[in-house]
PDB file of N, CA and C in Angstrom:
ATOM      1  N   UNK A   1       6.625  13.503  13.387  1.00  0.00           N
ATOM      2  CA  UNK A   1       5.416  13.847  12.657  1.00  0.00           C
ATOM      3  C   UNK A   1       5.702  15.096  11.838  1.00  0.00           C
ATOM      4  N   UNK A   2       5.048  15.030  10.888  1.00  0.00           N
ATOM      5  CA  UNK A   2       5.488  16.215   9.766  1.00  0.00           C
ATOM      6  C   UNK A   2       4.197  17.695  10.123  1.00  0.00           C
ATOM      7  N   UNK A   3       5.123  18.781   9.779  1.00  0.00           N
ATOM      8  CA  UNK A   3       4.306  20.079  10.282  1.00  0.00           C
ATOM      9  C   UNK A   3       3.916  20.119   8.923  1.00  0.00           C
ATOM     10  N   UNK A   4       2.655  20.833   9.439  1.00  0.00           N
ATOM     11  CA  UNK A   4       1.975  21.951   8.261  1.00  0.00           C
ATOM     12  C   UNK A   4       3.331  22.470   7.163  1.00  0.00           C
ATOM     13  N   UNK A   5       4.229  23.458   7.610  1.00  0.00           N
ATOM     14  CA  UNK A   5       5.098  23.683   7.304  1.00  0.00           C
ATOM     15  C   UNK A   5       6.044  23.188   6.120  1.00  0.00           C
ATOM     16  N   UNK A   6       6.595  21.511   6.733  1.00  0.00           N
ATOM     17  CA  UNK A   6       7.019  20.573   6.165  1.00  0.00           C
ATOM     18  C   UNK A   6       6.291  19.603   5.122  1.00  0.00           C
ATOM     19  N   UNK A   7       4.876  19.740   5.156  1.00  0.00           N
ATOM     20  CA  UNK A   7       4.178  18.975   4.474  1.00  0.00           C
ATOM     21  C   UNK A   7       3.756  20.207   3.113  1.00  0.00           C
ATOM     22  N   UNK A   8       3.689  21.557   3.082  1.00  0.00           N
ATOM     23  CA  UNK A   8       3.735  22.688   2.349  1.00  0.00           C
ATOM     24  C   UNK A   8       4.906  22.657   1.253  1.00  0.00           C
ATOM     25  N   UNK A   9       6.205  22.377   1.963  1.00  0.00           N
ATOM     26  CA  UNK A   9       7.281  22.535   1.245  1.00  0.00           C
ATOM     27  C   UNK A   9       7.460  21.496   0.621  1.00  0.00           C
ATOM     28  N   UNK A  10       7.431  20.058   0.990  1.00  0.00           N
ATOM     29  CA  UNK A  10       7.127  19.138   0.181  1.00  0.00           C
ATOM     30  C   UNK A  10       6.264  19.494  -0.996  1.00  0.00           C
ATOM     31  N   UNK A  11       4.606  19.869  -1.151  1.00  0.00           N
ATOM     32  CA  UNK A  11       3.631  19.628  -2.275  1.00  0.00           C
ATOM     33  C   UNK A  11       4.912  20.764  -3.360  1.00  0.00           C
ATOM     34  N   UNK A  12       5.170  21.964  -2.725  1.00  0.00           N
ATOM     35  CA  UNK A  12       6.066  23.007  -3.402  1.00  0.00           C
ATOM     36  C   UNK A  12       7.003  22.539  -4.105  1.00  0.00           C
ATOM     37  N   UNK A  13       7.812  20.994  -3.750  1.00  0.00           N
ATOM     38  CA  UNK A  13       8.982  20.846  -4.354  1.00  0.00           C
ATOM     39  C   UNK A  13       8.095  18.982  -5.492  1.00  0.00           C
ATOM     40  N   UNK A  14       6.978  18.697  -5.153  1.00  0.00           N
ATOM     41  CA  UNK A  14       6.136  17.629  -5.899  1.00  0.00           C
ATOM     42  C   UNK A  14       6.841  16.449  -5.532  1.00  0.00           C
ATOM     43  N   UNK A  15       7.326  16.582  -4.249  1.00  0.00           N
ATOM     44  CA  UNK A  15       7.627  15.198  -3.354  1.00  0.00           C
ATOM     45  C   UNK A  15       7.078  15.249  -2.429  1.00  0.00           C
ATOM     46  N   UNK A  16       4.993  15.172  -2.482  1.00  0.00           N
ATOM     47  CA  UNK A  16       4.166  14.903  -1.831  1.00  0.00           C
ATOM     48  C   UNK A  16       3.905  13.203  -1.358  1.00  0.00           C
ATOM     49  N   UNK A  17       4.792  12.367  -1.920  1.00  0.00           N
ATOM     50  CA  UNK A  17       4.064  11.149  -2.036  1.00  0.00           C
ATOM     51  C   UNK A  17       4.915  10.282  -0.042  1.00  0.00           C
ATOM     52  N   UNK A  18       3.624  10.243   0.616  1.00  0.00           N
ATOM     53  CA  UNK A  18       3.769   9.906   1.706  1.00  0.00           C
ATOM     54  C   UNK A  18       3.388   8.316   2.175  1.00  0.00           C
ATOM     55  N   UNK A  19       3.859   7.565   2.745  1.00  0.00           N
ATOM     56  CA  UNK A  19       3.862   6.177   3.235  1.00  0.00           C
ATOM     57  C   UNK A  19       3.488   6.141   4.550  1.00  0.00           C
ATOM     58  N   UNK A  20       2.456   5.516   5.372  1.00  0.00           N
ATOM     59  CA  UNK A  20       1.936   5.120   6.505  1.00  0.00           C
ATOM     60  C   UNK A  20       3.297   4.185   6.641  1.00  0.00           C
ATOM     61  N   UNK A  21       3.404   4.204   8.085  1.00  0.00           N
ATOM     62  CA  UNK A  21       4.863   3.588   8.243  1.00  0.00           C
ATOM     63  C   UNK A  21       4.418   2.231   9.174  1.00  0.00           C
ATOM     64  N   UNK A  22       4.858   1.377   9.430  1.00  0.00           N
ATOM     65  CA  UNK A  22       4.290  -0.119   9.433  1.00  0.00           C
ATOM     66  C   UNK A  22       4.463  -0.133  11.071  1.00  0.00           C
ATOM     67  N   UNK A  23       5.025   0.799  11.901  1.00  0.00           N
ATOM     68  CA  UNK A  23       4.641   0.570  12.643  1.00  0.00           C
ATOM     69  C   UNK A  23       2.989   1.426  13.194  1.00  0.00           C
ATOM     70  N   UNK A  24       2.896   2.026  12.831  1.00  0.00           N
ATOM     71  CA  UNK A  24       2.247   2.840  12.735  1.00  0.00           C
ATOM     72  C   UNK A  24       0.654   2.200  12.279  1.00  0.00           C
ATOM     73  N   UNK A  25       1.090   1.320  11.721  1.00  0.00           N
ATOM     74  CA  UNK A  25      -0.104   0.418  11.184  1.00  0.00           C
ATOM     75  C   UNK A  25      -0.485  -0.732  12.418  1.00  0.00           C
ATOM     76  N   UNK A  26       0.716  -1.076  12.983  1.00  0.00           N
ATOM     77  CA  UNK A  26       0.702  -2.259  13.779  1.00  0.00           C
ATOM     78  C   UNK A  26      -0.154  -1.310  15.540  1.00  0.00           C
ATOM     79  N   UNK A  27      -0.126  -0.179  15.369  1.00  0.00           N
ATOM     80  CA  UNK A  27       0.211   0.540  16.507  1.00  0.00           C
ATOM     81  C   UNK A  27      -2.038   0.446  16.400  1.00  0.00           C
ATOM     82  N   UNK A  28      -2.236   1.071  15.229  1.00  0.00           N
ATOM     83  CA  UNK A  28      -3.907   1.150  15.282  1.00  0.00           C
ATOM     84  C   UNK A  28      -4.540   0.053  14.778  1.00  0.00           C
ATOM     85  N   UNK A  29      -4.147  -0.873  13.832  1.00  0.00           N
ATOM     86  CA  UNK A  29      -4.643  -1.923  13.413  1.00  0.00           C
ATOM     87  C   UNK A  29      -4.796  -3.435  14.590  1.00  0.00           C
ATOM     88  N   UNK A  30      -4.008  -3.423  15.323  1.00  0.00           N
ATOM     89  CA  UNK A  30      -4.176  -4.202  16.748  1.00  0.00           C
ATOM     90  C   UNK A  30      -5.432  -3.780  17.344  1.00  0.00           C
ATOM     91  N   UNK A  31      -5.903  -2.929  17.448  1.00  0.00           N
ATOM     92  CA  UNK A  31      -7.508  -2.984  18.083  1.00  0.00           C
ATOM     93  C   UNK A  31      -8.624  -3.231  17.204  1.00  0.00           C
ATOM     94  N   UNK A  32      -8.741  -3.843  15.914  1.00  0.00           N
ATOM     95  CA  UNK A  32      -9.252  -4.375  14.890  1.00  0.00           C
ATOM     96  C   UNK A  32      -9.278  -5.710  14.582  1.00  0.00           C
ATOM     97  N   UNK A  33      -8.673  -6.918  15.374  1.00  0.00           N
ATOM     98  CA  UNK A  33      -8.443  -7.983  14.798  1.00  0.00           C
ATOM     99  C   UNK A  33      -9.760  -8.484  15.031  1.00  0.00           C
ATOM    100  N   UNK A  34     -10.426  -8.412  15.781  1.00  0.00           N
ATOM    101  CA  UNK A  34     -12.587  -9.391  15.680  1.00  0.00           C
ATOM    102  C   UNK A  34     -12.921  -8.724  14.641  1.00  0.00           C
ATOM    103  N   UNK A  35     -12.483  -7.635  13.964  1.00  0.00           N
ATOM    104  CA  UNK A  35     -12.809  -7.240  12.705  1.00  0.00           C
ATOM    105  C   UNK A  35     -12.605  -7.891  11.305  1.00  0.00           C
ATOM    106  N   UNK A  36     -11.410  -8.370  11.411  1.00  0.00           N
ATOM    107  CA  UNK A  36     -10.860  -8.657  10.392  1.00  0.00           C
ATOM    108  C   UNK A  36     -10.791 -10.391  10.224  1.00  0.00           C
ATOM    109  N   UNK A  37     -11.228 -11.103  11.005  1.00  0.00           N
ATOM    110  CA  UNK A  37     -11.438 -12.815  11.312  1.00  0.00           C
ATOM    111  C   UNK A  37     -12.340 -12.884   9.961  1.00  0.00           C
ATOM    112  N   UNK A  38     -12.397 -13.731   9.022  1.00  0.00           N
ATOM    113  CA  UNK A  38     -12.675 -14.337   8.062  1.00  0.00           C
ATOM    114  C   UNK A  38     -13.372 -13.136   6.520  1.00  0.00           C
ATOM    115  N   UNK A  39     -12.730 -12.227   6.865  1.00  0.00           N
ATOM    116  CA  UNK A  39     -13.045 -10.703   5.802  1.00  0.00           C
ATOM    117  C   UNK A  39     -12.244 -11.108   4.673  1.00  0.00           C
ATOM    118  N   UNK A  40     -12.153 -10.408   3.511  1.00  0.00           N
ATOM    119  CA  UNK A  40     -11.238 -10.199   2.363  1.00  0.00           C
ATOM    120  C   UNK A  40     -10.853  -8.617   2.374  1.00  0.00           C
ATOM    121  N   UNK A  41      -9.368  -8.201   2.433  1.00  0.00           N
ATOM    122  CA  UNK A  41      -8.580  -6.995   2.734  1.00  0.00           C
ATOM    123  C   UNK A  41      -8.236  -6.482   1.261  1.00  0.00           C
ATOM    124  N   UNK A  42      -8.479  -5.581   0.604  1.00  0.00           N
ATOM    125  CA  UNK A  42      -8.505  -4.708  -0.705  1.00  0.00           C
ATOM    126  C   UNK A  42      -7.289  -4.064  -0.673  1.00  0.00           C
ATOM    127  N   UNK A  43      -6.272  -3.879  -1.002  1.00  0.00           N
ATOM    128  CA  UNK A  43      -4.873  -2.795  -0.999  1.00  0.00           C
ATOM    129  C   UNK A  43      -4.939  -2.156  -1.914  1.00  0.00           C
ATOM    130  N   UNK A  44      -5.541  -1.221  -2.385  1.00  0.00           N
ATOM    131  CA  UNK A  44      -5.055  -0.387  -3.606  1.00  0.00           C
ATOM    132  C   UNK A  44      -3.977   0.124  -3.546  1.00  0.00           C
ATOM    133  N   UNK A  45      -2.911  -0.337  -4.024  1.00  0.00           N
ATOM    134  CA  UNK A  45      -1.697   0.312  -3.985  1.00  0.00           C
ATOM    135  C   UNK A  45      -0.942   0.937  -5.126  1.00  0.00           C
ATOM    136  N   UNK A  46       0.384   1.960  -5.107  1.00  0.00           N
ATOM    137  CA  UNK A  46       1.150   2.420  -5.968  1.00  0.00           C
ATOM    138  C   UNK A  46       1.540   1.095  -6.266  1.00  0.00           C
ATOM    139  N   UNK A  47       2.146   0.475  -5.232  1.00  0.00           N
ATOM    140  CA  UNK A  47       3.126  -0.622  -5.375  1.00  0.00           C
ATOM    141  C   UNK A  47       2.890  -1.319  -4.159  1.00  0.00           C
ATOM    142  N   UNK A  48       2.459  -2.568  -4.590  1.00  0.00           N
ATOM    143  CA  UNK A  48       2.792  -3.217  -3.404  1.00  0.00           C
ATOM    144  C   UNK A  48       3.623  -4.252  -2.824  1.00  0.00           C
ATOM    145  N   UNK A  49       4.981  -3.727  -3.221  1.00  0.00           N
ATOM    146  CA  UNK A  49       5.918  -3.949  -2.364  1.00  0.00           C
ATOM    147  C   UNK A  49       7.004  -3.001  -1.580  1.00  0.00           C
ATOM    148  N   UNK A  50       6.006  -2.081  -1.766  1.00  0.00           N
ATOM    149  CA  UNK A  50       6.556  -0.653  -0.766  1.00  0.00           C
ATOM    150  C   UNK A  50       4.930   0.077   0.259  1.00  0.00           C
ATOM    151  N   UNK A  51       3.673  -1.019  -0.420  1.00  0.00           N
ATOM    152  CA  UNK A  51       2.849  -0.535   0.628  1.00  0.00           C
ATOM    153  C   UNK A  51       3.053  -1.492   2.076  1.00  0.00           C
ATOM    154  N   UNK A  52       2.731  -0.781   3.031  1.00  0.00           N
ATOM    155  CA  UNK A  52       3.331  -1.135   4.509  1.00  0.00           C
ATOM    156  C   UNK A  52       1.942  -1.788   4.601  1.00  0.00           C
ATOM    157  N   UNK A  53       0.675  -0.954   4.539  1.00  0.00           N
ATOM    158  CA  UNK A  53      -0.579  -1.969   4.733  1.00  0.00           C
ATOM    159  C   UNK A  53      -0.933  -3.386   4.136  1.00  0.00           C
ATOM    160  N   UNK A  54      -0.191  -3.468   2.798  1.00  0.00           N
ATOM    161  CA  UNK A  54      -0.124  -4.947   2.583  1.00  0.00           C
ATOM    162  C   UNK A  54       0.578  -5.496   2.880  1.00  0.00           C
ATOM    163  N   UNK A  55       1.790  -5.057   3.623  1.00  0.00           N
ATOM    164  CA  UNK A  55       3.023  -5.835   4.941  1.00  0.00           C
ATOM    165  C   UNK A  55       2.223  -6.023   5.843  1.00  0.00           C
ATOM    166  N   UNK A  56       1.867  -5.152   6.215  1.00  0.00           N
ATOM    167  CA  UNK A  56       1.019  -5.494   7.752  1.00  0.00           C
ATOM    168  C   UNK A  56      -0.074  -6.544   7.406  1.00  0.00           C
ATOM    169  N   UNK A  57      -0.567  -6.750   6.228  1.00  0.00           N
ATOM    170  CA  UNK A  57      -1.820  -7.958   6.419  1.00  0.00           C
ATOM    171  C   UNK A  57      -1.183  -8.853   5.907  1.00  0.00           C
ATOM    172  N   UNK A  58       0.022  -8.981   5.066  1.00  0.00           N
ATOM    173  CA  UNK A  58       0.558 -10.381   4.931  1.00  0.00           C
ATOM    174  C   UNK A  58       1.422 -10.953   5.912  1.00  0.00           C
ATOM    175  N   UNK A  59       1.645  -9.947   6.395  1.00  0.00           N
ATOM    176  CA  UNK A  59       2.396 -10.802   8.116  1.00  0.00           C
ATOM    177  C   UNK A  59       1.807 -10.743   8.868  1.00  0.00           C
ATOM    178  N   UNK A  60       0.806 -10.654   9.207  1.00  0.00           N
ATOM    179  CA  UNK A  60      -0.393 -10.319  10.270  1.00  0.00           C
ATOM    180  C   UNK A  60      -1.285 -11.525   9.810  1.00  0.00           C
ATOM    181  N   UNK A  61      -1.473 -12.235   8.443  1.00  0.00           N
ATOM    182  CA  UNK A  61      -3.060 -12.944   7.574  1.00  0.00           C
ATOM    183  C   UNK A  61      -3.117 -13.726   9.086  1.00  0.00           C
ATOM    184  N   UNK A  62      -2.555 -15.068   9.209  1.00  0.00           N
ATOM    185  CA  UNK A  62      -3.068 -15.528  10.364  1.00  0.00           C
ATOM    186  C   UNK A  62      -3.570 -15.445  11.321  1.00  0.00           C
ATOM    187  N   UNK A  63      -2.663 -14.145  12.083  1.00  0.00           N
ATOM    188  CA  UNK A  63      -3.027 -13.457  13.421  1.00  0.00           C
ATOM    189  C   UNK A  63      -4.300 -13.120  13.570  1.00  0.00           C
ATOM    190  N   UNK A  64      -4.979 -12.228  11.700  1.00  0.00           N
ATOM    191  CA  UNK A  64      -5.940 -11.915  11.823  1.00  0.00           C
ATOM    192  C   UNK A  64      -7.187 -12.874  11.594  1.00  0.00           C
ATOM    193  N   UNK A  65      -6.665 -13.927  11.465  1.00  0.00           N
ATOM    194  CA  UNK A  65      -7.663 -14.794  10.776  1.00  0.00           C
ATOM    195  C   UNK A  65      -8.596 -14.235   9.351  1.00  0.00           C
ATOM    196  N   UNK A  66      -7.415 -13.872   8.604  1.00  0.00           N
ATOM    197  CA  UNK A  66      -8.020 -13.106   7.093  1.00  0.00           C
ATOM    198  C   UNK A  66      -8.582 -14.439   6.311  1.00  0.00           C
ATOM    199  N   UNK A  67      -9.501 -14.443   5.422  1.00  0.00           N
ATOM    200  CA  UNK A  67      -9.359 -15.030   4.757  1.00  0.00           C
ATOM    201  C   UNK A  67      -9.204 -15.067   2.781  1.00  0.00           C
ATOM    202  N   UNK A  68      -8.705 -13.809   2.833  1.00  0.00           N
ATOM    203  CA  UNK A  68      -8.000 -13.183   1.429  1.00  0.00           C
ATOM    204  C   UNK A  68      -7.205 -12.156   1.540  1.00  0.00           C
ATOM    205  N   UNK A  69      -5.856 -11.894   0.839  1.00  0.00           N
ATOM    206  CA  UNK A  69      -5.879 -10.463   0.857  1.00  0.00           C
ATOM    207  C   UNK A  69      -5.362 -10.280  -0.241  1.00  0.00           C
ATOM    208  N   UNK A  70      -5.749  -9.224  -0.858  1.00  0.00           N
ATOM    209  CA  UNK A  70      -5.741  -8.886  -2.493  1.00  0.00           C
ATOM    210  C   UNK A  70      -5.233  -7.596  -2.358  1.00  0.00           C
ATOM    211  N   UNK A  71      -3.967  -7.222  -3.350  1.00  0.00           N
ATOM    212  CA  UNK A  71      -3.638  -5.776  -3.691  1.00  0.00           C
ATOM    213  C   UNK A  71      -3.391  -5.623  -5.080  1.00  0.00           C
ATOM    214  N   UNK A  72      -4.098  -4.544  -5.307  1.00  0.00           N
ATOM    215  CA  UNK A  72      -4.356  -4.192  -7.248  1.00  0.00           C
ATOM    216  C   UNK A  72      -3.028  -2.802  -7.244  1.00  0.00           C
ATOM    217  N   UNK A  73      -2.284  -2.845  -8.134  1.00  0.00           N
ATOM    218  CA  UNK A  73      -1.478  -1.883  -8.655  1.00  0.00           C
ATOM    219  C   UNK A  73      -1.237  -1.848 -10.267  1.00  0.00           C
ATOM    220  N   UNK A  74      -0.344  -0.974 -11.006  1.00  0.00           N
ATOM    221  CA  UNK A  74       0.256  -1.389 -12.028  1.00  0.00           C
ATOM    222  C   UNK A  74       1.182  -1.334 -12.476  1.00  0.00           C
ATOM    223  N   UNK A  75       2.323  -2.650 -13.102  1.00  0.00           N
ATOM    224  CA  UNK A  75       3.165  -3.185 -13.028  1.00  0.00           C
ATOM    225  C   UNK A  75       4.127  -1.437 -13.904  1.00  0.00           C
ATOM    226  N   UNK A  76       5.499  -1.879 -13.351  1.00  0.00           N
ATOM    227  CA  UNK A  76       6.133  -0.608 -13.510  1.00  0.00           C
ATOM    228  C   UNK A  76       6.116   0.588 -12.522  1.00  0.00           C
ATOM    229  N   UNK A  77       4.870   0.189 -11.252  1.00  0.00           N
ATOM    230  CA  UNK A  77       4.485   1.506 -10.567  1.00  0.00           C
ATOM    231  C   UNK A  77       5.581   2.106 -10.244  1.00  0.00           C
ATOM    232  N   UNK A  78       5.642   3.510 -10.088  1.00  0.00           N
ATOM    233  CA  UNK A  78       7.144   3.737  -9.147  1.00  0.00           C
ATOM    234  C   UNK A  78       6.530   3.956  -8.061  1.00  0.00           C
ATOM    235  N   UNK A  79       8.152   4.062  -7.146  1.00  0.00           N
ATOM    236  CA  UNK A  79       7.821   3.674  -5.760  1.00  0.00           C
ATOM    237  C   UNK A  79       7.926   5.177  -5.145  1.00  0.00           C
ATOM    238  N   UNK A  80       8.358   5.134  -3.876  1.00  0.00           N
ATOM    239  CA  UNK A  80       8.644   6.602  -2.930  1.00  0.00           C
ATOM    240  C   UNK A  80       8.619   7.970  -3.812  1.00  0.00           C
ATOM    241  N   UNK A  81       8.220   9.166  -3.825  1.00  0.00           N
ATOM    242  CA  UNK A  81       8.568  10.284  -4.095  1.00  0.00           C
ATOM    243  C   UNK A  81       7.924  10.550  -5.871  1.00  0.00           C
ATOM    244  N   UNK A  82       7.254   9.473  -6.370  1.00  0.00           N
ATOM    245  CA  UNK A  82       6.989  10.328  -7.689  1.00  0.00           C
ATOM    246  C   UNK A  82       5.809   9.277  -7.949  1.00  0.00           C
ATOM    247  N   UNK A  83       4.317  10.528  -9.072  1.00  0.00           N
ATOM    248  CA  UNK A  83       3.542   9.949  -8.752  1.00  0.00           C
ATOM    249  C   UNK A  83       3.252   8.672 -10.369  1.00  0.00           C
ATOM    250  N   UNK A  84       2.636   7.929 -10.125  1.00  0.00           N
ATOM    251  CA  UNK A  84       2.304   6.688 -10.994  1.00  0.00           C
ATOM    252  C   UNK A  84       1.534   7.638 -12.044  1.00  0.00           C
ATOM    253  N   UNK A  85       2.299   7.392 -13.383  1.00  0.00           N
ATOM    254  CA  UNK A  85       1.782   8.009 -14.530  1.00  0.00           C
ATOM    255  C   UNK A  85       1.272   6.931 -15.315  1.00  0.00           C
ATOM    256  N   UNK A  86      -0.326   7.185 -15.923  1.00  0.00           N
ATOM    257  CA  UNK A  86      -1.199   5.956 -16.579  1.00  0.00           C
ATOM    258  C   UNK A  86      -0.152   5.355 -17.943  1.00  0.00           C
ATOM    259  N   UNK A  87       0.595   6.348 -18.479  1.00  0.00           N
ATOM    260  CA  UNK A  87       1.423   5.827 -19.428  1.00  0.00           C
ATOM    261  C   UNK A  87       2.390   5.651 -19.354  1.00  0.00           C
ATOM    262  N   UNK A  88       3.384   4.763 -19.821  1.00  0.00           N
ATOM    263  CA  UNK A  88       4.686   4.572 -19.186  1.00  0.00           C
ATOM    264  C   UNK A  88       5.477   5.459 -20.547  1.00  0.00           C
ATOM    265  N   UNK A  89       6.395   7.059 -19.892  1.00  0.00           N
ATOM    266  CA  UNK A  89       6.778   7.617 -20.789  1.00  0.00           C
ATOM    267  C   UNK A  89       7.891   6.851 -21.704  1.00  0.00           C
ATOM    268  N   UNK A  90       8.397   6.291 -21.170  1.00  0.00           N
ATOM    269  CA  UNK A  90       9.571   5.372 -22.426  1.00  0.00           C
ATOM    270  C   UNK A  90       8.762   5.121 -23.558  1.00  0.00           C
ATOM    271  N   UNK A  91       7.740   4.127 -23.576  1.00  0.00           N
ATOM    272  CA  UNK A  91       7.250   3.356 -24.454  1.00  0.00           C
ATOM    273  C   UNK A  91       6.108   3.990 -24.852  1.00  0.00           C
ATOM    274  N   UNK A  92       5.061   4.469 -24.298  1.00  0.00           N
ATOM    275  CA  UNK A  92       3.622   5.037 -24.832  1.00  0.00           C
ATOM    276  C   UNK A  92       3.056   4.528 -24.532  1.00  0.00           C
ATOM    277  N   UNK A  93       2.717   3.447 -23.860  1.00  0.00           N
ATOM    278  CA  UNK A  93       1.834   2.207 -23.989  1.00  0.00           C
ATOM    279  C   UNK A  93       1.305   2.808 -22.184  1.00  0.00           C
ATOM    280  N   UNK A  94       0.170   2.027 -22.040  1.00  0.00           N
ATOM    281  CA  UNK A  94      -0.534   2.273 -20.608  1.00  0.00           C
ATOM    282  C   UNK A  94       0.184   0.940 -20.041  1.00  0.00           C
ATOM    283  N   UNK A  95       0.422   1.866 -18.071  1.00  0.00           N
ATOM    284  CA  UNK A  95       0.674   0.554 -17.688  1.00  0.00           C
ATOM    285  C   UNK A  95      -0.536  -0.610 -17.852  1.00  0.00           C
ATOM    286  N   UNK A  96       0.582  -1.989 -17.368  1.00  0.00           N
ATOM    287  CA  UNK A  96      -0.848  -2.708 -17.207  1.00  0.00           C
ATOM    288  C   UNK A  96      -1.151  -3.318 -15.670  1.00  0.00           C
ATOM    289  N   UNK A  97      -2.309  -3.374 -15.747  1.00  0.00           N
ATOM    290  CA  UNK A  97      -2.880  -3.789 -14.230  1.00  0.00           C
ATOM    291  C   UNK A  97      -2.365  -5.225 -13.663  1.00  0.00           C
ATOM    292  N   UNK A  98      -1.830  -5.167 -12.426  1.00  0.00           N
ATOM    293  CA  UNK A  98      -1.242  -5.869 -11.283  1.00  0.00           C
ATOM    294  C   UNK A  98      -2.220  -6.534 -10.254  1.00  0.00           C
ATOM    295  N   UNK A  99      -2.515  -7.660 -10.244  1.00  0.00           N
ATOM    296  CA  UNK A  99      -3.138  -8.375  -8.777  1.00  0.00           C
ATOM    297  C   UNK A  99      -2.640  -9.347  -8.183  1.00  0.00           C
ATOM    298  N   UNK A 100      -2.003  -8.959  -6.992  1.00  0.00           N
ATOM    299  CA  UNK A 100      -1.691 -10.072  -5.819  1.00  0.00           C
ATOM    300  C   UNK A 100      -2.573 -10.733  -5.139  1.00  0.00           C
ATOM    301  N   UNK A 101      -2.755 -11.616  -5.081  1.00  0.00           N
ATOM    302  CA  UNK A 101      -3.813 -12.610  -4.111  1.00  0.00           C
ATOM    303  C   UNK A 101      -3.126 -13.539  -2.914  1.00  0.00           C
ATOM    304  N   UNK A 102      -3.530 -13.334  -2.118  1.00  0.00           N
ATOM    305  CA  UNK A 102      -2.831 -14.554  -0.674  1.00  0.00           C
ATOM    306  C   UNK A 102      -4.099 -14.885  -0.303  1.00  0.00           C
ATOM    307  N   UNK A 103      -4.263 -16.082  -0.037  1.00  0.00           N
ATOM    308  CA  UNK A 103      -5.460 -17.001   0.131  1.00  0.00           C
ATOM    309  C   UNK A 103      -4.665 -17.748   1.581  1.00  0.00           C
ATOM    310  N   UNK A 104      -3.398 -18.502   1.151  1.00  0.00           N
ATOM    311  CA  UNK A 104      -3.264 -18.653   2.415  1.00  0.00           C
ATOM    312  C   UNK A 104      -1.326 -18.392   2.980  1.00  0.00           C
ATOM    313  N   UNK A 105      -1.120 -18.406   4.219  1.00  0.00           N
ATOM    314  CA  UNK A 105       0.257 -18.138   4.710  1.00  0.00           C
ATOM    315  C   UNK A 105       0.597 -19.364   5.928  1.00  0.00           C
ATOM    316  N   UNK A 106       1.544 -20.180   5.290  1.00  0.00           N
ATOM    317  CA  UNK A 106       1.978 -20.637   6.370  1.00  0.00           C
ATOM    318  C   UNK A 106       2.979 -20.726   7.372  1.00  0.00           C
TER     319      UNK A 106
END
């Protein structure tokens, strides 16, 4: 677990950008599943194929008996350690908006 300390020197050096770690998800999200039986799950993500919470509900959809799970990002996001800028500096142009949908997993 990260100290006060360590989480200070990080914002200091602007490699604040932190990830819930999948077990970690599996560890509190297991006492939630009568919760989550026929719901739709929202991911707002940087990226979601580095968010762990939309790992955990796309390998979990069944278990939980989901019946959607949707994560919005935008395409180009970067991943670990730097934050998602609305314009992509190469080009000028704004990113553009990303939606994943899983309806079903078999």
């Amino acid at each position: 677990m990260a100290g006060n300390k360590s989480l200070n020197a990080a914002a200091k050096a602007k490699q604040d950008e932190f990830y819930t770690q999948l077990t970690d998800n599996e560890k509190e999200l297991r006492y939630y599943k009568k919760h989550f039986r026929g719901k739709t799950v929202l991911c707002n993500c940087d990226d979601q194929y580095e968010s762990n919470f939309f790992r955990y509900f796309a390998m979990n959809f069944n278990f939980l008996g989901l019946k959607k799970l949707i994560a919005t990002c935008y395409t180009g996001s970067p991943i670990a350690g730097r934050q998602l800028s609305f314009f992509d500096a190469e080009e000028g142009e704004p990113n553009r908006p990303y939606k994943a949908v899983i309806t079903t997993v078999r």
